[in-house]
N, C-alpha and C. Protein backbone atom coordinates (compact mmCIF):
# COMPACT_ATOMS: atom_id res chain seq x y z
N UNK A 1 61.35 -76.69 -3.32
CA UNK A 1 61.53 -77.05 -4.72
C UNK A 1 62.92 -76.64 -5.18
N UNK A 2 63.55 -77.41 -6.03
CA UNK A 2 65.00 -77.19 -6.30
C UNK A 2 64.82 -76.12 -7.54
N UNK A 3 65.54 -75.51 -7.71
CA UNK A 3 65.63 -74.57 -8.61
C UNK A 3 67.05 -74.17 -8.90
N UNK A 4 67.24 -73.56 -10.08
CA UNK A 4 68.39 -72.91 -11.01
C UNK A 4 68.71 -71.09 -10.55
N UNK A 5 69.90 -71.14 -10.18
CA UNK A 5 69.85 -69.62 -9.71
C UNK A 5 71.32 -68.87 -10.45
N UNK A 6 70.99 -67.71 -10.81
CA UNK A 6 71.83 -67.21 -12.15
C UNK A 6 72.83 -66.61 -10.89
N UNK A 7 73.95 -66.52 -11.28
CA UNK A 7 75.10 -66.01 -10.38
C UNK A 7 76.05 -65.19 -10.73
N UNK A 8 75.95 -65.15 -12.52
CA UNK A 8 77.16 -64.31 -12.78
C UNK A 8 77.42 -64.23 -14.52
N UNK A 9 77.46 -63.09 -15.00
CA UNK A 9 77.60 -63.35 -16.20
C UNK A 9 78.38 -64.35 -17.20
N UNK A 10 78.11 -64.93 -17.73
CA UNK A 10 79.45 -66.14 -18.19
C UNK A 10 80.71 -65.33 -18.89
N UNK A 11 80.15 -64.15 -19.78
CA UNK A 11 81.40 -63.44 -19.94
C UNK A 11 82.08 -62.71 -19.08
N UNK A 12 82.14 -62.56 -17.65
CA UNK A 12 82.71 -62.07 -16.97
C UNK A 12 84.09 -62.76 -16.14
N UNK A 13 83.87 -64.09 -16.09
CA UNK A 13 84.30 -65.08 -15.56
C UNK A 13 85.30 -66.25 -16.98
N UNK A 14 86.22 -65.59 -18.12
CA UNK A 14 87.09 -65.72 -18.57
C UNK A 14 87.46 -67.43 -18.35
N UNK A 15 88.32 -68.37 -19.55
CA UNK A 15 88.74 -69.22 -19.47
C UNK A 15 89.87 -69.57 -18.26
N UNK A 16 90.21 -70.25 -17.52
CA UNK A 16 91.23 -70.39 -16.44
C UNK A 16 90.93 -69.37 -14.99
N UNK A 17 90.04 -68.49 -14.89
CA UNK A 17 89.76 -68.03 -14.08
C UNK A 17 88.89 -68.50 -13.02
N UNK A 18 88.14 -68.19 -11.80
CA UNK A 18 87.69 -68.42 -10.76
C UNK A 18 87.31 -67.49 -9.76
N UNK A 19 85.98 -67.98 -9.38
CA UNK A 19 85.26 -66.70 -8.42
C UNK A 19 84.73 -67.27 -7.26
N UNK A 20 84.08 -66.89 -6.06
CA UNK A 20 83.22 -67.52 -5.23
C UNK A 20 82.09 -66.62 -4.99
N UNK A 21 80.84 -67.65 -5.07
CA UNK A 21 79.82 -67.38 -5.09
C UNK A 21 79.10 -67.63 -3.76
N UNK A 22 77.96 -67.74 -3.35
CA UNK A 22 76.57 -67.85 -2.22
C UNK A 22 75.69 -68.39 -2.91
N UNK A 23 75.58 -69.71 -2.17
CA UNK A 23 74.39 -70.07 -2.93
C UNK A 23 73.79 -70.95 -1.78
N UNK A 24 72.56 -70.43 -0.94
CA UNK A 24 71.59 -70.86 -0.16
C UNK A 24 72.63 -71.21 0.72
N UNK A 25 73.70 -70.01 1.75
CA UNK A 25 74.60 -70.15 2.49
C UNK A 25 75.41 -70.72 2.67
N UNK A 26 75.77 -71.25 1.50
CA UNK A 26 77.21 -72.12 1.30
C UNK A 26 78.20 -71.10 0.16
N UNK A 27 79.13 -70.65 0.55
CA UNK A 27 80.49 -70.70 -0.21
C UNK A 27 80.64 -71.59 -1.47
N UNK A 28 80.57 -71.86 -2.27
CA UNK A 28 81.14 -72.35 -3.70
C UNK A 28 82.04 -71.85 -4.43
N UNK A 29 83.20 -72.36 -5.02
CA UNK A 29 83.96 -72.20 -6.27
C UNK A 29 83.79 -72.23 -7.30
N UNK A 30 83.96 -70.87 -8.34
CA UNK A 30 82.59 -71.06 -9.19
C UNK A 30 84.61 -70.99 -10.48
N UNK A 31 84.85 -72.25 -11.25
CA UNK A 31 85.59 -71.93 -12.31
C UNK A 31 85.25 -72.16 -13.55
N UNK A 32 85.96 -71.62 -14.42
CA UNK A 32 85.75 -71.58 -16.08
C UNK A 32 87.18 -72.53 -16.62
N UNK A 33 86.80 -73.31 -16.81
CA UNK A 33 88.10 -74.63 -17.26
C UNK A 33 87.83 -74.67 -19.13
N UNK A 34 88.45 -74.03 -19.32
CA UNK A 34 88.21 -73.83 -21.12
C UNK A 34 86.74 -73.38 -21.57
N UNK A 35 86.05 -73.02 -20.68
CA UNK A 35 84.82 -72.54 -21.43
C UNK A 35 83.72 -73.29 -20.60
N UNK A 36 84.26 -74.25 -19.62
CA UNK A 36 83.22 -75.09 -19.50
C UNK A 36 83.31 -74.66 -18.06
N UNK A 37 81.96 -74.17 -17.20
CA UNK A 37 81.78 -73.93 -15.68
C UNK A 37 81.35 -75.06 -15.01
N UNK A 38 82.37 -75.04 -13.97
CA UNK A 38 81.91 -76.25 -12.73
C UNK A 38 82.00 -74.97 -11.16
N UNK A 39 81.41 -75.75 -10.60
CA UNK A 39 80.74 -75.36 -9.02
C UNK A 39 81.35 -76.36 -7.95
N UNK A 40 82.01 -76.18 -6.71
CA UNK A 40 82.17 -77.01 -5.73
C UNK A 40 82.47 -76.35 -4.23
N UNK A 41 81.99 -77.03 -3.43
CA UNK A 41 82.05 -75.87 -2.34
C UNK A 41 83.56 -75.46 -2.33
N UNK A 42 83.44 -74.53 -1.63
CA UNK A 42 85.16 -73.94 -1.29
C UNK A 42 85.16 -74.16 0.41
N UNK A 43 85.41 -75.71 0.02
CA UNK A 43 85.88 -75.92 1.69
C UNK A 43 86.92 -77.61 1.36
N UNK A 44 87.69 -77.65 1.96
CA UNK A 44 88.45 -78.76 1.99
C UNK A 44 88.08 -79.80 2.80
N UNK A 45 87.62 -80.99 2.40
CA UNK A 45 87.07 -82.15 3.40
C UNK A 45 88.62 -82.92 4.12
N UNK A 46 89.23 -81.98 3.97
CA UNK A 46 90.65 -82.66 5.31
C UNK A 46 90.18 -81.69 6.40
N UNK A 47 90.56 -80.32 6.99
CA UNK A 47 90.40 -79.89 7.63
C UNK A 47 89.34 -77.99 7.63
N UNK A 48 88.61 -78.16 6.53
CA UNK A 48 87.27 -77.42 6.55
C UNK A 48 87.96 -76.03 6.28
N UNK A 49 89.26 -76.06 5.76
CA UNK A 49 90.16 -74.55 5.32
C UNK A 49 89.50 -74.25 3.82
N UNK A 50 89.36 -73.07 3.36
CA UNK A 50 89.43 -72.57 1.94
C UNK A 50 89.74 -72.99 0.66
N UNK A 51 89.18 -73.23 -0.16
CA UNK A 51 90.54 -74.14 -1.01
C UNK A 51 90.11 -72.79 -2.31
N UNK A 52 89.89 -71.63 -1.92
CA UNK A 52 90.16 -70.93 -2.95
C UNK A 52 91.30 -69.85 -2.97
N UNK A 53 92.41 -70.09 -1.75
CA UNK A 53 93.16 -69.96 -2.54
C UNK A 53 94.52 -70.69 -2.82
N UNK A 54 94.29 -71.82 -3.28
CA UNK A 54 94.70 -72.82 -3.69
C UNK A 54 94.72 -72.74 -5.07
N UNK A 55 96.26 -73.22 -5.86
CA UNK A 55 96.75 -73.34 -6.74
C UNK A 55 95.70 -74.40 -7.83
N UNK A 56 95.56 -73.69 -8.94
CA UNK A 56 94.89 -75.04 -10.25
C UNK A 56 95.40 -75.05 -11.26
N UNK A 57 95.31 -75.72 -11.57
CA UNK A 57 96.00 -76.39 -12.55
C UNK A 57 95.59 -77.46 -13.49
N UNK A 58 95.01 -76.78 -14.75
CA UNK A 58 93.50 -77.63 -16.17
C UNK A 58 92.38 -77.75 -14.12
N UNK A 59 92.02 -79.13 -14.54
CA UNK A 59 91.04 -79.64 -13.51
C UNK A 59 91.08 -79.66 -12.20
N UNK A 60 92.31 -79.38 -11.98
CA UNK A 60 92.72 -79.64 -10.35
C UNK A 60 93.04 -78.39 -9.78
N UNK A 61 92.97 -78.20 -8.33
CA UNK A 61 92.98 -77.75 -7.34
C UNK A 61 93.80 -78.26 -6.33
N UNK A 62 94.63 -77.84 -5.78
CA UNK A 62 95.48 -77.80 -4.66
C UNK A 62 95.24 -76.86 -3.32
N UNK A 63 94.71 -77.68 -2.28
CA UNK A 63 94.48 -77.12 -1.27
C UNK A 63 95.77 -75.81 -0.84
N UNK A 64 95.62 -75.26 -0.13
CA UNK A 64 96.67 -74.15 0.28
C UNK A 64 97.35 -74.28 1.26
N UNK A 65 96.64 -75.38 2.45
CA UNK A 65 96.83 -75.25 3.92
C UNK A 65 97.64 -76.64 3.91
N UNK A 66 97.22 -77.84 3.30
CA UNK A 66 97.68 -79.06 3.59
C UNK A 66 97.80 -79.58 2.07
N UNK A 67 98.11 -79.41 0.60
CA UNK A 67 98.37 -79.84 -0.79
C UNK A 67 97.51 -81.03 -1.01
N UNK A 68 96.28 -81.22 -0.33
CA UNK A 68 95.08 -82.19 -0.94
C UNK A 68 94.81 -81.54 -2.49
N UNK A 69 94.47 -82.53 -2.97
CA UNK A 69 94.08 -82.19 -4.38
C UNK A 69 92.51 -82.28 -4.70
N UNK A 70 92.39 -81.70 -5.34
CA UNK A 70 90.31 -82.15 -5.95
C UNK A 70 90.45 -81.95 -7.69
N UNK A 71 89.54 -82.79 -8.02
CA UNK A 71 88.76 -82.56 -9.17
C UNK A 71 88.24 -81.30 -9.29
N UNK A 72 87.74 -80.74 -9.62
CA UNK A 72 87.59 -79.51 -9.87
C UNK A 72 85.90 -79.46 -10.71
N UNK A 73 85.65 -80.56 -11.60
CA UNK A 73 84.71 -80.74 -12.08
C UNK A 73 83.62 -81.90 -11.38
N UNK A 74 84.18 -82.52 -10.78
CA UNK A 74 83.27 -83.41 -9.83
C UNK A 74 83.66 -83.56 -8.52
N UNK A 75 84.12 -82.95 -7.80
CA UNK A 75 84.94 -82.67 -6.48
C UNK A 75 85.28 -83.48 -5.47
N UNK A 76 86.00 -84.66 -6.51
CA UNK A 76 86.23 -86.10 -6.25
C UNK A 76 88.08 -85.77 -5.39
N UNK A 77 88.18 -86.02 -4.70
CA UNK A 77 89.31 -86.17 -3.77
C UNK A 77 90.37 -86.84 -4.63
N UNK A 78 91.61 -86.66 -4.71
CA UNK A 78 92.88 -86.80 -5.85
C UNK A 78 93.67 -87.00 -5.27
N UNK A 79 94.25 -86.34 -3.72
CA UNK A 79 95.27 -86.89 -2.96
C UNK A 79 94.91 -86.75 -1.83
N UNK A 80 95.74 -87.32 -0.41
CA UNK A 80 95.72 -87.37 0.39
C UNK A 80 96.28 -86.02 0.82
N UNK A 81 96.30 -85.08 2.55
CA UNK A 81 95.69 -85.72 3.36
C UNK A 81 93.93 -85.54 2.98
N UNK A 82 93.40 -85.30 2.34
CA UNK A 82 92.00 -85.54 2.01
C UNK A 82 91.71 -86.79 1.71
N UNK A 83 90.69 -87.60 2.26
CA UNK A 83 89.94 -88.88 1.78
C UNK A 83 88.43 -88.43 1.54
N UNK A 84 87.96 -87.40 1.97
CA UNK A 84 86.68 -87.26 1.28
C UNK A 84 86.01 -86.67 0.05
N UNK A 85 85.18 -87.00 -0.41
CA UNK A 85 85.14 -85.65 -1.63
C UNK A 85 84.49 -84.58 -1.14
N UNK A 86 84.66 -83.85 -2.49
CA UNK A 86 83.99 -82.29 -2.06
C UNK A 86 82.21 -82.26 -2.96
N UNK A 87 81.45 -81.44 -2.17
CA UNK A 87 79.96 -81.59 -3.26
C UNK A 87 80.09 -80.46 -4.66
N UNK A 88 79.79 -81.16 -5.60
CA UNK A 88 79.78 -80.01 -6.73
C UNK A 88 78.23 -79.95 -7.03
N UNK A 89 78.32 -78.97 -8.07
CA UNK A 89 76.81 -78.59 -8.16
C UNK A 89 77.03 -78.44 -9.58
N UNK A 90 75.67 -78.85 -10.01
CA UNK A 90 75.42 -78.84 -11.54
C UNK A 90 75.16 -77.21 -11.78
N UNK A 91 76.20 -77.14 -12.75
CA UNK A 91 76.25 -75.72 -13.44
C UNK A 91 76.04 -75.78 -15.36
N UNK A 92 74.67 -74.23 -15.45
CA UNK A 92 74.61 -74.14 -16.85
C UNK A 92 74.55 -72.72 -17.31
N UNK A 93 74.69 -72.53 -18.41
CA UNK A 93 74.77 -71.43 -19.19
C UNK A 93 73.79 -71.23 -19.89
N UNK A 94 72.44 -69.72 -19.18
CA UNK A 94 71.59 -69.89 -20.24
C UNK A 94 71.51 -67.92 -20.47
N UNK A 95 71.60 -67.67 -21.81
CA UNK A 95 71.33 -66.88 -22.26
C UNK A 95 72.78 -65.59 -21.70
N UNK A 96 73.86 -66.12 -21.70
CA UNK A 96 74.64 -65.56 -21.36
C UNK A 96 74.84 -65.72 -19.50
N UNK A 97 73.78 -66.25 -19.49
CA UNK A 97 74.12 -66.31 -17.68
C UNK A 97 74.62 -67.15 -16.66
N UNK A 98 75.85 -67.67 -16.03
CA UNK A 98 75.65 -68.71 -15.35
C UNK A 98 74.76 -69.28 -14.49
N UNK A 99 74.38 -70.29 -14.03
CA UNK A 99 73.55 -70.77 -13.39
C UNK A 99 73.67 -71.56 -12.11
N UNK A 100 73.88 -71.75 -11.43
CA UNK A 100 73.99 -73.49 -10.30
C UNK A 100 72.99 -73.98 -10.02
N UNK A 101 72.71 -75.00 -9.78
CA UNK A 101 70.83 -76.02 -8.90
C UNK A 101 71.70 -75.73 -7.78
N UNK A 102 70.58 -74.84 -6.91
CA UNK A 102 70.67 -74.88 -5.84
C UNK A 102 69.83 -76.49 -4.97
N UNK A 103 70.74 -77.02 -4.60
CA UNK A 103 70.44 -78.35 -4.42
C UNK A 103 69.77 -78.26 -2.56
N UNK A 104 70.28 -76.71 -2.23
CA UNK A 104 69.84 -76.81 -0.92
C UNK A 104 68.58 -76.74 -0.73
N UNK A 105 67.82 -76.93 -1.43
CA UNK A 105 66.43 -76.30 -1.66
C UNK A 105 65.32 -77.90 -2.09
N UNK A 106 66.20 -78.83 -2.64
CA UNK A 106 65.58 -80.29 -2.55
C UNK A 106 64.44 -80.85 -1.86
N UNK A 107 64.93 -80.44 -0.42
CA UNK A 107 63.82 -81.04 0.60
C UNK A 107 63.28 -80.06 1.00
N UNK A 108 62.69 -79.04 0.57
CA UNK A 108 62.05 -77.99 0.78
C UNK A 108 60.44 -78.21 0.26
């Protein structure tokens, strides 16, 4: 069964900042883009490197290893050498807490 799993206080995690989280053994990028939290794995669909620590900038992300770009909020691929996207995960804020759907949990 898919479920909502709290990860981190929302006040801890500041406007323009960024953390990585675990969620059902995946790595995620967990950022705060003006107030608003998005989730996407922290892996680059060019060559499977880190992309946390990679440069952002408002919505975007810049790989570190090869300057692919991502969305940041839907982890839609922006430049080359990346052609794939990245998976994001629906993220919410309840009661001060962040949240992600752990989506790994679907076909369970």
């Amino acid at each position: 069964m898919a479920k909502w799993i709290t990860v981190i206080p929302a006040d801890e995690l500041k406007p323009g900042m960024h953390t990585l989280v675990e969620l059902n053994h995946v790595d995620l990028l967990l950022v705060n883009i003006a107030g608003d939290f998005y989730a996407i794995e922290n892996l680059c669909s060019h060559d499977g490197g880190d992309l946390s620590g990679g440069e952002i900038d408002g919505a975007e992300i810049t790989c570190p290893r090869h300057g692919a770009r991502f969305d940041l909020t839907t982890g839609a691929v922006l430049s080359a050498p990346a052609f794939e996207n990245i998976p994001a995960y629906p993220v919410r804020v309840v009661d001060n807490m962040v949240q992600i759907f752990d989506q790994g949990t679907i076909a369970e």
